[in-house]
Protein backbone atom coordinates (compact mmCIF):
# COMPACT_ATOMS: atom_id res chain seq x y z
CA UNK A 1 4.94 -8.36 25.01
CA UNK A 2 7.60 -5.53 24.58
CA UNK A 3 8.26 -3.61 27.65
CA UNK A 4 7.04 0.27 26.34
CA UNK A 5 8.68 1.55 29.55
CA UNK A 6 7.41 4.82 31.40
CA UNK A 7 9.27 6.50 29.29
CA UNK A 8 6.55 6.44 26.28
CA UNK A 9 3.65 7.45 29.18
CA UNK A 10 2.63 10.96 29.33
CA UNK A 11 2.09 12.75 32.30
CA UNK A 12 -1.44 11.74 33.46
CA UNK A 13 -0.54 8.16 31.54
CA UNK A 14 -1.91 7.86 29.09
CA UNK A 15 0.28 5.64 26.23
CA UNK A 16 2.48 7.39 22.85
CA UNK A 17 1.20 5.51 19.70
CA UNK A 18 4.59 4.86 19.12
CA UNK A 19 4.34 2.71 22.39
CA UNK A 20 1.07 1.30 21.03
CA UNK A 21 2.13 0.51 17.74
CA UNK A 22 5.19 -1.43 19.68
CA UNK A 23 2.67 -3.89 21.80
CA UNK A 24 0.24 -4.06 18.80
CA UNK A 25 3.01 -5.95 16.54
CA UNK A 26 4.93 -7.67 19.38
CA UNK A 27 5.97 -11.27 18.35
CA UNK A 28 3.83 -10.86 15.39
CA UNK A 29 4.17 -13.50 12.18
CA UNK A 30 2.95 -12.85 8.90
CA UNK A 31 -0.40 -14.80 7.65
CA UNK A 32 -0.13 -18.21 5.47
CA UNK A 33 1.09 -18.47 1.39
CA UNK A 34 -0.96 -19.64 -0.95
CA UNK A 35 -0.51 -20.39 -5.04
CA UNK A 36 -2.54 -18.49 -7.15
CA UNK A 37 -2.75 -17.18 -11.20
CA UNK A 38 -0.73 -14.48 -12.11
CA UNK A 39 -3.66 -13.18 -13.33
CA UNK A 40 -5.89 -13.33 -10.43
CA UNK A 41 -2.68 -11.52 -8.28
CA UNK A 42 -3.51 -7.90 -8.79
CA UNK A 43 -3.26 -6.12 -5.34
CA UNK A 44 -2.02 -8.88 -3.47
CA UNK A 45 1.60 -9.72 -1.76
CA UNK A 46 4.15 -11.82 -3.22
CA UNK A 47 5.41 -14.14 -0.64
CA UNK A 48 8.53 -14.59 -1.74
CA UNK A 49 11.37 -13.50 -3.65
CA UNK A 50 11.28 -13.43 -7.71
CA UNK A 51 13.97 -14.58 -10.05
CA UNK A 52 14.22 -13.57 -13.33
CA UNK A 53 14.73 -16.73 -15.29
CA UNK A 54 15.05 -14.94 -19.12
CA UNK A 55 16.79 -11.68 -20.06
CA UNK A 56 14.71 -9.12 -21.21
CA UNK A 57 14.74 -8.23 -23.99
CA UNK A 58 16.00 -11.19 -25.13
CA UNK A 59 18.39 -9.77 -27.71
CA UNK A 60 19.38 -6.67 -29.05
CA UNK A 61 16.94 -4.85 -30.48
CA UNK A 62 15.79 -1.72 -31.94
CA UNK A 63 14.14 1.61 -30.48
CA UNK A 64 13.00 2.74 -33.59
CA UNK A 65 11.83 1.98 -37.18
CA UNK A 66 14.70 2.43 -39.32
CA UNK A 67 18.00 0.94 -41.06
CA UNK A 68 20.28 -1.28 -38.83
CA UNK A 69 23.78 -0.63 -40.22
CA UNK A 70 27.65 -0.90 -39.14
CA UNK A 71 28.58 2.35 -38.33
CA UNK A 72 31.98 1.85 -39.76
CA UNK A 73 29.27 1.94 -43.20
CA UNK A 74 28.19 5.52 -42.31
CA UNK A 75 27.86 8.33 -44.80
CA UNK A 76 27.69 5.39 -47.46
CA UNK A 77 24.83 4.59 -49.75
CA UNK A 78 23.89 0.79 -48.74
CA UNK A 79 21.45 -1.38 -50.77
CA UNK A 80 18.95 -3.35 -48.46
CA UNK A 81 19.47 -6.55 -47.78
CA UNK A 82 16.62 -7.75 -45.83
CA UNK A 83 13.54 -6.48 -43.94
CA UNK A 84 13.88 -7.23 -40.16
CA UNK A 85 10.39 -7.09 -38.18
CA UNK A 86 9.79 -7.37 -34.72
CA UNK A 87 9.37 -11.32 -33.78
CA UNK A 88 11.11 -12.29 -36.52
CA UNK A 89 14.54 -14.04 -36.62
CA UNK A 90 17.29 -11.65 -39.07
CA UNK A 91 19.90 -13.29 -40.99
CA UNK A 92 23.83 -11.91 -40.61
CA UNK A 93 23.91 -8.43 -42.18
CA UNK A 94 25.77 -8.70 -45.90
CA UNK A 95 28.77 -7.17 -46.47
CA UNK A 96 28.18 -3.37 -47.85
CA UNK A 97 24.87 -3.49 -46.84
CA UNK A 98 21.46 -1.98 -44.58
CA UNK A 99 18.65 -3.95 -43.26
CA UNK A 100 15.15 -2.35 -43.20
CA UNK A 101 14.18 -2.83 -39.50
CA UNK A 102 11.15 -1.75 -37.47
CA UNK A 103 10.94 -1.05 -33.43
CA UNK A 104 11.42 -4.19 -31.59
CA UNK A 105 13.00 -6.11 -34.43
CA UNK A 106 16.26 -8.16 -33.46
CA UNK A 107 19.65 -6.67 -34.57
CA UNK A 108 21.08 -8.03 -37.20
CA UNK A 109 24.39 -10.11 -36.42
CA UNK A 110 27.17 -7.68 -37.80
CA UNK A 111 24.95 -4.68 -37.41
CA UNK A 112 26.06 -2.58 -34.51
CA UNK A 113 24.10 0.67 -35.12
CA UNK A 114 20.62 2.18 -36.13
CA UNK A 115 19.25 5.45 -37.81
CA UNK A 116 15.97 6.25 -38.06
CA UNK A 117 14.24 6.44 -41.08
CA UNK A 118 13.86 10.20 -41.08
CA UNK A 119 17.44 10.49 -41.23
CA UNK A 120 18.02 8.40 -44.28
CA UNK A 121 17.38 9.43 -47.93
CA UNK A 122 16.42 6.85 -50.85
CA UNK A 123 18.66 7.22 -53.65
CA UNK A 124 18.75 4.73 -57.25
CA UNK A 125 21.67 2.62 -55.66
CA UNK A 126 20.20 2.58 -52.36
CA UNK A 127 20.12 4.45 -49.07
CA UNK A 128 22.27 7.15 -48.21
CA UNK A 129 23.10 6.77 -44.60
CA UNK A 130 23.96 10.08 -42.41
CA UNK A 131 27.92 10.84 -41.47
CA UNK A 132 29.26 10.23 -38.26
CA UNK A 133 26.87 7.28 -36.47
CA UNK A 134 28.08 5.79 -32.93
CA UNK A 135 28.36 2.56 -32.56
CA UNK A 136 25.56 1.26 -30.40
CA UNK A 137 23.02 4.08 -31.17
CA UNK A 138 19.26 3.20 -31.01
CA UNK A 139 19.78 -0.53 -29.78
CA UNK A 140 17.90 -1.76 -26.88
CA UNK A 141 21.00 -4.06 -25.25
CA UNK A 142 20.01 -8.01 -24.01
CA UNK A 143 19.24 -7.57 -21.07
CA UNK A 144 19.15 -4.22 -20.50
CA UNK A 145 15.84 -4.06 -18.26
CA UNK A 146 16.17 -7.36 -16.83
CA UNK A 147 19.23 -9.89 -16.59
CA UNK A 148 18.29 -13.57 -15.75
CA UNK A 149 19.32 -14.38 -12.93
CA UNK A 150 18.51 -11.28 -11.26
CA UNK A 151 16.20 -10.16 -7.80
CA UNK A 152 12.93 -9.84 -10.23
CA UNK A 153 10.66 -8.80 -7.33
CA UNK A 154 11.57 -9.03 -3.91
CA UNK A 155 9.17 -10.60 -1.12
CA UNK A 156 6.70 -8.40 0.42
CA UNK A 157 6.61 -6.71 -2.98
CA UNK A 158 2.55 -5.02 -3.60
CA UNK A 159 1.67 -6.57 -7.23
CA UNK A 160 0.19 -3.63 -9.00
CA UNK A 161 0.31 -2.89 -12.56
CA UNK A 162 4.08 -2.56 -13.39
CA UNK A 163 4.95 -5.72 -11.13
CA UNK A 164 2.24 -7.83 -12.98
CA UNK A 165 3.72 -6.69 -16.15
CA UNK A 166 7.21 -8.00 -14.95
CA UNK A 167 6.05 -11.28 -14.46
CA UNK A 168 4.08 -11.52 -17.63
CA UNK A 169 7.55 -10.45 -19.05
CA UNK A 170 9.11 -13.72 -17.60
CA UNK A 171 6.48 -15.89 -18.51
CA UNK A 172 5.26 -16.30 -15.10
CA UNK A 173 1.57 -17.50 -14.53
CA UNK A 174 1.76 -18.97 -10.96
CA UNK A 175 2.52 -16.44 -8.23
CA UNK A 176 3.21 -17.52 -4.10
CA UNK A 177 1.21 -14.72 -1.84
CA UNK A 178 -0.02 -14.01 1.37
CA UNK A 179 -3.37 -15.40 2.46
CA UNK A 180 -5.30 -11.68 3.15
CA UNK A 181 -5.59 -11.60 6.84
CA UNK A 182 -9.16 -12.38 7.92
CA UNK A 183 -11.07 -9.60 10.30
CA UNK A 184 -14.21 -9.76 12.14
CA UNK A 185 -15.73 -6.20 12.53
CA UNK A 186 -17.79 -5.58 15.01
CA UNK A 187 -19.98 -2.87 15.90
CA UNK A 188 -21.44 -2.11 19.64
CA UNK A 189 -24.29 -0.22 21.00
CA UNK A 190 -27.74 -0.20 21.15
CA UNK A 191 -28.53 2.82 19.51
CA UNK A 192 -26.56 1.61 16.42
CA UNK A 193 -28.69 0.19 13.58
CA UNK A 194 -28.06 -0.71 10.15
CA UNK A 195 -29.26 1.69 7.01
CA UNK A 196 -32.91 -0.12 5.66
CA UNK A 197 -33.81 0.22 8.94
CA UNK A 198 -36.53 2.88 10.45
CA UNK A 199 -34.76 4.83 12.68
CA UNK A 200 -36.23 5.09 16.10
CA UNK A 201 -35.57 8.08 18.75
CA UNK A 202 -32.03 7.47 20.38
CA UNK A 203 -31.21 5.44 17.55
CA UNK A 204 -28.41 6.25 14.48
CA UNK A 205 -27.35 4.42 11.35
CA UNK A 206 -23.61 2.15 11.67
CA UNK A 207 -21.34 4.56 9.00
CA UNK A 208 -18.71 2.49 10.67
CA UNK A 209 -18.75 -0.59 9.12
CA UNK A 210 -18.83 0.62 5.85
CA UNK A 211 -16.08 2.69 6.14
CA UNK A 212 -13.91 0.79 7.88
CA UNK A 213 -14.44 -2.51 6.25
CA UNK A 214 -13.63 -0.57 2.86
CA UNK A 215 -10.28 0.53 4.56
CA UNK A 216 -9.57 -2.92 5.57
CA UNK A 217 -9.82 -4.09 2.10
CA UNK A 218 -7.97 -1.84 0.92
CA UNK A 219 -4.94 -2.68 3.30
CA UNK A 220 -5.27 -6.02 1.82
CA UNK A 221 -7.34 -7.94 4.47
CA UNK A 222 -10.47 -9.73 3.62
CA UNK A 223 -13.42 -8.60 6.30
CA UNK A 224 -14.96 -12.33 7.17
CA UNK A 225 -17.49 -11.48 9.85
CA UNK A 226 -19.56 -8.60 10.22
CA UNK A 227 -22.01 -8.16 14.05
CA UNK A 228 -23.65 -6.40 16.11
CA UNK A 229 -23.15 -6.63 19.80
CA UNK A 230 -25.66 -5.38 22.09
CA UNK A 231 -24.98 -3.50 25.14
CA UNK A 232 -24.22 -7.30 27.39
CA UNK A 233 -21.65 -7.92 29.10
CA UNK A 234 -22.02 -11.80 28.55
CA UNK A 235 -23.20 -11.49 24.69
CA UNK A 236 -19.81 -8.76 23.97
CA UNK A 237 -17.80 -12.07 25.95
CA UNK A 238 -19.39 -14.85 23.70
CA UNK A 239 -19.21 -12.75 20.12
CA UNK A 240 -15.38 -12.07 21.24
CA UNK A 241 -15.30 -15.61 21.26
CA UNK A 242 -16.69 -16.14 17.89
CA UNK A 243 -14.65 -13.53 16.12
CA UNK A 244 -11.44 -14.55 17.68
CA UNK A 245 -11.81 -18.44 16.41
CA UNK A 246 -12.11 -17.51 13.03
CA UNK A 247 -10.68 -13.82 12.42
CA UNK A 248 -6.88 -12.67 12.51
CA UNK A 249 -7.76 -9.44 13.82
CA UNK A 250 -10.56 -8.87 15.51
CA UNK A 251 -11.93 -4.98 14.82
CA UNK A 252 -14.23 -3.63 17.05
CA UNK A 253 -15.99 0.00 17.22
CA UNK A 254 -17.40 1.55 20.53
CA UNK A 255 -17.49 0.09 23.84
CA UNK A 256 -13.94 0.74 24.98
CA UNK A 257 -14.68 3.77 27.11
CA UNK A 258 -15.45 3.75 30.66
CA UNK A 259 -19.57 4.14 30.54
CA UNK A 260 -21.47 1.51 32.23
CA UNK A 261 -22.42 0.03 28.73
CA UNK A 262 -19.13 0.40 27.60
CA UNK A 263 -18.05 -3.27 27.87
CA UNK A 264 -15.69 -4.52 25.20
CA UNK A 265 -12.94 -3.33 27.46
CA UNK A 266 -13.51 -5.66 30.24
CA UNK A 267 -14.53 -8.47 28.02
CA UNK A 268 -11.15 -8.64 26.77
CA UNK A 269 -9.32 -8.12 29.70
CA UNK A 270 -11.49 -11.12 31.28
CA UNK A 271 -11.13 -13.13 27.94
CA UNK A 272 -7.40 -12.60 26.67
CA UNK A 273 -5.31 -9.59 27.50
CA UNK A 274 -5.31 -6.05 27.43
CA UNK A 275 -1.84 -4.41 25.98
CA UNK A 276 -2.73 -0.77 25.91
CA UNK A 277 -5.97 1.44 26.94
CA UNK A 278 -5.79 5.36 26.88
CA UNK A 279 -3.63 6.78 24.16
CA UNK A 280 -1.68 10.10 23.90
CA UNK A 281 -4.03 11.28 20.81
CA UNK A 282 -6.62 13.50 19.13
CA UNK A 283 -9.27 11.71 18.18
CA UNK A 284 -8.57 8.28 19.07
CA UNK A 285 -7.77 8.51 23.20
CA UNK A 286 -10.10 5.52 24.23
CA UNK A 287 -8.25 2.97 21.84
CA UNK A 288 -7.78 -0.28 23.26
CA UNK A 289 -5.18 -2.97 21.90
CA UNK A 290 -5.18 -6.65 22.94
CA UNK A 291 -5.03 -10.52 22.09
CA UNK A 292 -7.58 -13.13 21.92
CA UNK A 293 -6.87 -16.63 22.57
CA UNK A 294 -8.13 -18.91 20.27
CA UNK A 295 -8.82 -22.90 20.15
CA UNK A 296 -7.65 -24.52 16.81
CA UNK A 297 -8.95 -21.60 14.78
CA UNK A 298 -6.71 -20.52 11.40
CA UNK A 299 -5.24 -18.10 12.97
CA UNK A 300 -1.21 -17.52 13.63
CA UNK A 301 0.78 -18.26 17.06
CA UNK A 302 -2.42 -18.97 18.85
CA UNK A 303 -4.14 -15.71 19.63
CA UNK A 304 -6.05 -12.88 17.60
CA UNK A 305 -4.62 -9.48 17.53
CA UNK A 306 -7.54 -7.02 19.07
CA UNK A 307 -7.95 -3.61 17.85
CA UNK A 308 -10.85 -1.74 19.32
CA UNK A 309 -11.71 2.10 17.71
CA UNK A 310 -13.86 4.54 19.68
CA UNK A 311 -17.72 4.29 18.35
CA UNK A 312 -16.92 8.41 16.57
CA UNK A 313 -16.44 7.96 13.03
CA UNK A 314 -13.46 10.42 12.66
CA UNK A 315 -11.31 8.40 15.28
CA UNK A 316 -12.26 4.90 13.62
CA UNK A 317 -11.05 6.32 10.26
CA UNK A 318 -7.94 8.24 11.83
CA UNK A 319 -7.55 4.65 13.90
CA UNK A 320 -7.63 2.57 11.48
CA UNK A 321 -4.86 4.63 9.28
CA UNK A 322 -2.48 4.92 11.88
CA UNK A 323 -3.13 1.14 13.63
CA UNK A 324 -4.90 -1.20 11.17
CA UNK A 325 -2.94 -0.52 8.42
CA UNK A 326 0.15 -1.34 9.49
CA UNK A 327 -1.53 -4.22 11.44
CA UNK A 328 -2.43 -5.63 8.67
CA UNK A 329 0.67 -4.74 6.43
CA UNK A 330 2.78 -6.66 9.04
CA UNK A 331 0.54 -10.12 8.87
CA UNK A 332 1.24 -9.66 4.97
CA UNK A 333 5.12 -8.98 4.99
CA UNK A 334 4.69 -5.98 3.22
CA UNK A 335 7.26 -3.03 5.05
CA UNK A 336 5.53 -0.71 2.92
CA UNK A 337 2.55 -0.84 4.47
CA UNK A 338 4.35 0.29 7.98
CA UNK A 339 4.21 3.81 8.16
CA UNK A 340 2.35 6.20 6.07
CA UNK A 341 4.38 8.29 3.64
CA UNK A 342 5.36 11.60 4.96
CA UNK A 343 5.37 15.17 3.45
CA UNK A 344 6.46 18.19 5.16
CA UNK A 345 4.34 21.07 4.22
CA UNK A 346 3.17 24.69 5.55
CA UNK A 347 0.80 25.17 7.42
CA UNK A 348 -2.09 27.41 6.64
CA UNK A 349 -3.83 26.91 10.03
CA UNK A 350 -3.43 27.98 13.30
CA UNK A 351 -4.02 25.76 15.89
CA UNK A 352 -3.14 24.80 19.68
CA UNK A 353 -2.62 21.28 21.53
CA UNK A 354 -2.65 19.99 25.01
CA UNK A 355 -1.48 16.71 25.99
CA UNK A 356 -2.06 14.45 23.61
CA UNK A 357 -0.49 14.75 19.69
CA UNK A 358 -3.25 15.88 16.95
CA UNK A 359 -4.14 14.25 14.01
CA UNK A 360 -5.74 16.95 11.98
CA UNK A 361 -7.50 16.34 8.52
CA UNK A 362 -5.77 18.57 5.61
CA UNK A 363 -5.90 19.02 1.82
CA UNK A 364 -2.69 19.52 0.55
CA UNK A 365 -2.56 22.22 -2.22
CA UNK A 366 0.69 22.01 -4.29
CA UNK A 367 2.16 25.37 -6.25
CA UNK A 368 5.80 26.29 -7.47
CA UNK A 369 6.19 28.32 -3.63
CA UNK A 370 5.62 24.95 -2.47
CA UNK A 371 3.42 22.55 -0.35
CA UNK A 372 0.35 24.39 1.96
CA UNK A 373 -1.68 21.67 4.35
CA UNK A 374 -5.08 23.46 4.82
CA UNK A 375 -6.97 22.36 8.10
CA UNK A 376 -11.16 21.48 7.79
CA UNK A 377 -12.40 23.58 9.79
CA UNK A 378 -14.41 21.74 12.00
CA UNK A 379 -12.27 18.58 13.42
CA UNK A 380 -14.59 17.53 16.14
CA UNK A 381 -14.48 13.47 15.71
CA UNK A 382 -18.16 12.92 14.73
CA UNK A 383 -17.86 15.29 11.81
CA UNK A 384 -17.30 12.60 9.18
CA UNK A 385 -17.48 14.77 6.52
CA UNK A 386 -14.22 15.91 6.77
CA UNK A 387 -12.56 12.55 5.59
CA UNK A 388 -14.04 12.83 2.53
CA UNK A 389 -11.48 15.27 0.92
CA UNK A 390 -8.52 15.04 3.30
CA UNK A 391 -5.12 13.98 1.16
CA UNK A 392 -3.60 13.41 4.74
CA UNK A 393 -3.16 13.85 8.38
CA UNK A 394 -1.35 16.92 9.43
CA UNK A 395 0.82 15.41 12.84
CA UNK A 396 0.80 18.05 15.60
CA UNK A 397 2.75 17.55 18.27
CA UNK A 398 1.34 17.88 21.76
CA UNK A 399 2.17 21.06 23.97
CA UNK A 400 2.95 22.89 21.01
CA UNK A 401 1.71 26.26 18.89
CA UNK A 402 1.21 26.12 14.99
CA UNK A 403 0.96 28.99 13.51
CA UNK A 404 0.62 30.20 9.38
CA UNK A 405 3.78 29.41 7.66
CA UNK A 406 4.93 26.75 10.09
CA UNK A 407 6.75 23.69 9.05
CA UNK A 408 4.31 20.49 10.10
CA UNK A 409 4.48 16.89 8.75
CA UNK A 410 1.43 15.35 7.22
CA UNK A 411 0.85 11.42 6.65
CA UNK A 412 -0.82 10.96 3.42
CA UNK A 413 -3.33 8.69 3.23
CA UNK A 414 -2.46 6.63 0.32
């Protein structure tokens, strides 16, 4: 592991998330490749690095339905001398002559212009052209959005829709990916049951799993184990096991505190090893990051990464935004995925911190004077309500005083 240094420790120790983020990725290799359709690829990462093997488009062709001309021919009244449609081959232009052509057809050879029809009138003896055409006007050149030969899609590369269109526009049906990381989620306490159940005094429904599991997925992992772990020391020990031999990340929510029942903590420090415990944040201070080992599981350089989120549901969301998604960005290859986009906005909240840095829930309203972050009101970390509209986390600095109008950087949660 990285030496963090004192230097990322605040003053009563607790550890930076920069610091945090450092021991979570340490010596970290992206997940396995695998072949699959082109057509099955949507939302996944390409492994490697796409050549363009065909220019497109292919030839020159036109932007618009019209007459494909040489412009030296301009101002002239040209007979037609062929109809050019789009997937169709064209014939050299004649001498003293237009072609009809339509948007996408291939440029004549000896053609170097085209006017759209609007601009041309029919006449008995053919079409009078307009005065004064450039050469080159309304041709799509070969090439001109792709060259082959050319970086088509780089590695690490998110295949949404305008990346699966580039590939269908090179023929490509067969794409190289990244496996999705596999997680095991676990969930610990007693009182925590699953919805269908009667609820019994003491006892609340797991809004955790849900929510964290559709984060997870949408990071591009693939959620592979789901449990329960009672309040055991030995049964948190032998499910740590489990998760570890099959899971590249092993997620876990509650139990990392420093109650008597809170034993996921000292599980993994007696099981594998404990990188960080105690972070300099709001909500999210009892987050605890470690490694696993693991037998001959399918898992990379021989351990599990560990990731375990307080049991509130505001710092297992916030968590899993500023830890899991990079986590799991960095087992793809995908650099996008390592830091949340930032926007700089003003604030329209006031608000205080202490020691540790605040991630604050906003909606960001957008107007011509500019971008305003606007602060739920309540930001206690139970109140899971409040992560239902936020656009992004305002970042506030600890030791510091925000007032209206302030400058503050927000992450947006995209």
């Amino acid at each position: 592991m990285a030496d963090t240094g004192d230097a990322l420790k605040t003053s009563d120790g607790m550890q930076s998330v920069e610091a945090a983020l450092e021991a979570l990725l340490d010596g970290l290799n992206p997940v396995d490749v695998e072949l699959i359709a082109s057509a099955d690829a949507a939302g996944r990462i390409l492994a490697d690095n796409v050549e363009a093997q065909h220019d497109v488009p292919p030839a020159d062709n036109s932007a618009m339905d019209g007459y494909a001309l040489r412009a030296a021919d301009a101002g002239r009244i040209l007979p037609v001398s062929q109809r050019v449609a789009a997937g169709h081959a064209p014939r050299p232009l004649a001498s003293d002559s237009c072609a009809r052509i339509f948007t996408g057809g291939e440029i004549p050879p000896g053609a170097d212009c085209v006017v759209m029809q609007e601009k041309v009138e029919e006449s008995a003896d053919g079409m009078r052209m307009p005065a004064d055409i450039p050469s080159g006007d309304n041709i799509r050149r070969r090439g001109r959005d792709v060259q082959r030969g050319a970086l088509l899609l780089p590695a690490g590369t998110q295949l949404e829709a305008a990346a699966l269109g580039h590939l269908a526009g090179q023929g490509v049906t067969q794409v190289a990916v990244r496996c999705r990381p596999k997680v095991a989620l676990l969930s610990t306490g007693d009182e925590i049951i699953d919805p269908g159940t009667p609820l019994k005094p003491g006892q609340i429904y797991n809004s955790n799993r849900p929510m964290l599991k559709r984060l997870l997925e949408r990071f591009g992992a693939e959620v592979i184990m789901a449990a329960s772990i009672p309040d055991d020391f030995e049964a948190t020990c032998q499910t740590l096991r489990q998760a570890a031999e099959q899971a590249d990340v092993v997620v876990s929510t509650g139990g990392v505190s420093v109650g008597e029942e809170d034993h996921v903590k000292h599980a993994l420090e007696s099981l594998g090893q404990l990188d960080l415990w105690r972070l300099a944040m709001r909500p999210g201070k009892p987050l605890a990051l470690g490694r696993l080992p693991r037998g001959a599981g399918n898992g990379v350089d021989g351990e599990a990464r560990f990731v375990g989120l307080p049991g509130n549901p505001v710092s297992g969301f916030v968590g899993a935004w500023v830890f899991l998604r990079p986590l799991i960005g960095a087992l793809l290859g995908c650099s996008d995925q390592a830091s949340l986009p930032a926007v700089y906005a003003r604030s329209g909240f006031s608000t205080t911190t202490q020691a540790r840095r605040h991630y604050m829930r906003v909606m960001l309203e957008f107007s011509t004077a500019g971008i305003v972050a606007q602060a739920f009101d309540d930001q206690n970390s139970a109140v899971l309500s409040s992560c239902i509209e936020a656009d992004a986390l305002a970042v506030i600095p600890p030791n510091s005083t925000i007032e209206q109008g302030d400058m503050i950087e927000c992450l947006w949660l995209t």
